[in-house]
Protein backbone atom coordinates (compact mmCIF):
# COMPACT_ATOMS: atom_id res chain seq x y z
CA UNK A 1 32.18 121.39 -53.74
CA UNK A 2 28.79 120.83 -52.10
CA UNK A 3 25.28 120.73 -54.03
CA UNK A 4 23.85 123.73 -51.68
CA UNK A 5 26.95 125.94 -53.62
CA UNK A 6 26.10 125.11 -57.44
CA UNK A 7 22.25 126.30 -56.53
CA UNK A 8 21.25 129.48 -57.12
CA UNK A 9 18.60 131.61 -55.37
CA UNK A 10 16.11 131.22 -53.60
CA UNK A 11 17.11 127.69 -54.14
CA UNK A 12 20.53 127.84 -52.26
CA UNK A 13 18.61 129.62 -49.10
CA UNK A 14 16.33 127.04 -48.72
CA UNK A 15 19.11 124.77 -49.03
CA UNK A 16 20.83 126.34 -46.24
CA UNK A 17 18.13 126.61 -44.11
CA UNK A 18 17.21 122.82 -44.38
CA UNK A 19 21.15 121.99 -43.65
CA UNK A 20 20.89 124.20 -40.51
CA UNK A 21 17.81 122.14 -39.71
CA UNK A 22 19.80 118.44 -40.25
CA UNK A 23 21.64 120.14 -37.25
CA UNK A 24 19.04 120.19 -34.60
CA UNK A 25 18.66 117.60 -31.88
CA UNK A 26 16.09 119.35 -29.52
CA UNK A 27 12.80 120.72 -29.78
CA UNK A 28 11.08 123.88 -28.73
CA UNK A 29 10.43 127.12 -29.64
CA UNK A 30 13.67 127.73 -32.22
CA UNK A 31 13.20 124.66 -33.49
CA UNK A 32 9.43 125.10 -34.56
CA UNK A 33 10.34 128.70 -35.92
CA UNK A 34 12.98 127.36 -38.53
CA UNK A 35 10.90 124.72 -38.91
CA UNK A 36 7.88 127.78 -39.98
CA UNK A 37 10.77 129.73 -41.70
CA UNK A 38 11.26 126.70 -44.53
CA UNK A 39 7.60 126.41 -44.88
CA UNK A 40 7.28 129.99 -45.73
CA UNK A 41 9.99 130.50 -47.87
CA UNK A 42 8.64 126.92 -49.66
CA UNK A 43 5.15 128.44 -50.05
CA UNK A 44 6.56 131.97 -51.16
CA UNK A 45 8.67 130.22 -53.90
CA UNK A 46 5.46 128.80 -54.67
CA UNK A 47 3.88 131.86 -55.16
CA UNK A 48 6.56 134.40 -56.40
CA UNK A 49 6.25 136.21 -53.33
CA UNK A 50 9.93 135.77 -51.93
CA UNK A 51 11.86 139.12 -52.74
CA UNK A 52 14.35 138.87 -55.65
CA UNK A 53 16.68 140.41 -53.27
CA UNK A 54 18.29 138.31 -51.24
CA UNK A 55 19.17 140.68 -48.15
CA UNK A 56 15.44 141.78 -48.42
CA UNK A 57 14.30 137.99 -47.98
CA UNK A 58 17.02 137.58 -45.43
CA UNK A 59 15.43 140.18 -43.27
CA UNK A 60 12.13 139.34 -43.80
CA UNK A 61 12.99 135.36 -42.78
CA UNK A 62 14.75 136.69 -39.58
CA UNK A 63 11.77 138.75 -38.68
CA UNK A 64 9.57 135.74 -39.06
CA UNK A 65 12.02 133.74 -37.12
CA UNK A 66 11.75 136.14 -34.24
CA UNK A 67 8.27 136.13 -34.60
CA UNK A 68 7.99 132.58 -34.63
CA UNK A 69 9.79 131.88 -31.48
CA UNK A 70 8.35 134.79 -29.60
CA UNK A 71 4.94 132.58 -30.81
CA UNK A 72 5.57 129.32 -29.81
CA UNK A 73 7.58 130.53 -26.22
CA UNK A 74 4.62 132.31 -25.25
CA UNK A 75 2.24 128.87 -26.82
CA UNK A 76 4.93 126.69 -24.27
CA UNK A 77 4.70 129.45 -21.49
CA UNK A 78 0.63 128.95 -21.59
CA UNK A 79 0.60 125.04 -22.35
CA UNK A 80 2.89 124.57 -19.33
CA UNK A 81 0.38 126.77 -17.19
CA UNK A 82 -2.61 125.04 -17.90
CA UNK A 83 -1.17 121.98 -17.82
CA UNK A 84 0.18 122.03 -14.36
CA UNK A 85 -2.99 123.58 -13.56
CA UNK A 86 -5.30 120.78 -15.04
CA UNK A 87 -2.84 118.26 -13.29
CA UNK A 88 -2.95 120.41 -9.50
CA UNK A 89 -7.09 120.01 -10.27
CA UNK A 90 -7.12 116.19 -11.71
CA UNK A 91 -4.95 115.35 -8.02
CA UNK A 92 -6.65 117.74 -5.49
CA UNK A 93 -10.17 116.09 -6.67
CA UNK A 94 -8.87 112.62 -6.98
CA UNK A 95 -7.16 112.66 -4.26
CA UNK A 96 -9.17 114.34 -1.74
CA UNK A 97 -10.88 111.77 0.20
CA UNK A 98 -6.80 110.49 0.27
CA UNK A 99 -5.53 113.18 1.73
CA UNK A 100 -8.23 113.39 4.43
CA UNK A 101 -7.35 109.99 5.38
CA UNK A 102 -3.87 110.73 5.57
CA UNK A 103 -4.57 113.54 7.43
CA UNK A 104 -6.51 111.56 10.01
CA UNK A 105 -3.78 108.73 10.00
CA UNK A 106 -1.13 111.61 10.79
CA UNK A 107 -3.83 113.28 13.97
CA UNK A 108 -3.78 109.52 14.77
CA UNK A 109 -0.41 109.18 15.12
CA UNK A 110 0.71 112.73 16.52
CA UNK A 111 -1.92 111.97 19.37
CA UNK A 112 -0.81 108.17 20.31
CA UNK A 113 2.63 108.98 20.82
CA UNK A 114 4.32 111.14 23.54
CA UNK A 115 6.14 114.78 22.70
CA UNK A 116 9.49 113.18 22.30
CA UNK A 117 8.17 110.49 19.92
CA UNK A 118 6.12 112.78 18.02
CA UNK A 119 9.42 115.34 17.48
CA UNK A 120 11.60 112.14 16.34
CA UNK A 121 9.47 110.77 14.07
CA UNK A 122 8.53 114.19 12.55
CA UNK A 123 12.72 114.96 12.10
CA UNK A 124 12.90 111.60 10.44
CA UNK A 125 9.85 112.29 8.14
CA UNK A 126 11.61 115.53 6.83
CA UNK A 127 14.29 113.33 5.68
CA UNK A 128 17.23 114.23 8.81
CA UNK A 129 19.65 111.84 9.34
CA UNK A 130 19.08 109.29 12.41
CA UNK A 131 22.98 110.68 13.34
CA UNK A 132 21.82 114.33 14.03
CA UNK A 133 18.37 113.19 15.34
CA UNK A 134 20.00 111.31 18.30
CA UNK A 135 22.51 114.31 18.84
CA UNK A 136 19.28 116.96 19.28
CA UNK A 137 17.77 114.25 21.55
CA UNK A 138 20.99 113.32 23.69
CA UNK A 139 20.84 109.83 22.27
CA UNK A 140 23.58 107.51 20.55
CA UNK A 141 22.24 106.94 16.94
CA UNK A 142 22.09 103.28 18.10
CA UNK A 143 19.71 103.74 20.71
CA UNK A 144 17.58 106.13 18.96
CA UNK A 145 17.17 103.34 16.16
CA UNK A 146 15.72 101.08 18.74
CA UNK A 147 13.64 103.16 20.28
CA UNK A 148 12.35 104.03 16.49
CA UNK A 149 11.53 100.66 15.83
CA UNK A 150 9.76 99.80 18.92
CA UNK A 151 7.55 103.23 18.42
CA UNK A 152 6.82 101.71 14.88
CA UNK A 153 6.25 98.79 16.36
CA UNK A 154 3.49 100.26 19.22
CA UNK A 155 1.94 102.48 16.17
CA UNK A 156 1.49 99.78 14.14
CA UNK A 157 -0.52 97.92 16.84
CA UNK A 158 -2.20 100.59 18.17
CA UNK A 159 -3.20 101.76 15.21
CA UNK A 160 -3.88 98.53 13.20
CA UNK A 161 -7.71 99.84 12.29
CA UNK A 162 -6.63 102.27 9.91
CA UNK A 163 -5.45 99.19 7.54
């Protein structure tokens, strides 16, 4: 026989409450409800507030459960918001002058090399394989990896001021 089942009430529905609460391994919105539903039942104990009948009190702790979570969803919902937002602001100022640098490297580039190069290199940038990049071009993937490396190559040196 466990302790929780010689208490009596309110006693054995905190009890309960805080064994359902030994349970949890995340946190988030549930979590911080039960976590308000023991401090109210706690405080009401406290006070002689919590209703001497128990299916009273257990509708009045799932209401405040529901309540709860609706609360801190809405409190994630927000924090998450603003908190991507503040990031997307901290970056775009910070890295501003980067990206126009980038930018300019990228004009640099597109202009120095011919249409051909300028297609390849953009296919590899977006992460396609060298295998299908040589079979748009009409290339073996061998050949295409040479000609790759010798365009690096050329880019590097003719663009060696932007280092």
């Amino acid at each position: 026989m466990k302790i929780i089942d010689k208490l009596e009430y309110p006693w054995d529905t905190y009890a309960a409450l805080q064994e359902a609460e030994d349970k949890i391994t995340t946190v988030g919105h549930r979590e911080r409800a039960g976590d308000d539903k023991l401090n109210v039942v706690l405080e009401s104990i406290a006070k002689g507030t919590l209703p001497v009948e128990t299916e009273v009190a257990q509708k009045q702790l799932v209401n405040l459960e529901v309540n709860r979570q609706k609360k801190y969803r809405n409190r994630e919902i927000i924090l998450a918001r603003w908190a991507n937002t503040y990031i997307t602001e901290y970056y775009k100022q910070k890295d501003m002058v980067s990206a126009v640098e980038i930018d300019e490297q990228v004009e640099s580039v597109r202009l120095t090399a011919d249409h051909q190069e300028w297609r390849i290199l953009w296919a590899l940038a977006c992460d396609r394989s060298y295998a299908s990049v040589a079979k748009d071009e009409n290339l073996t993937e061998t050949v295409l990896k040479a000609r790759v490396s010798r365009l690096r190559s050329r880019l590097k040196q003719e663009l060696s001021h932007y280092n």
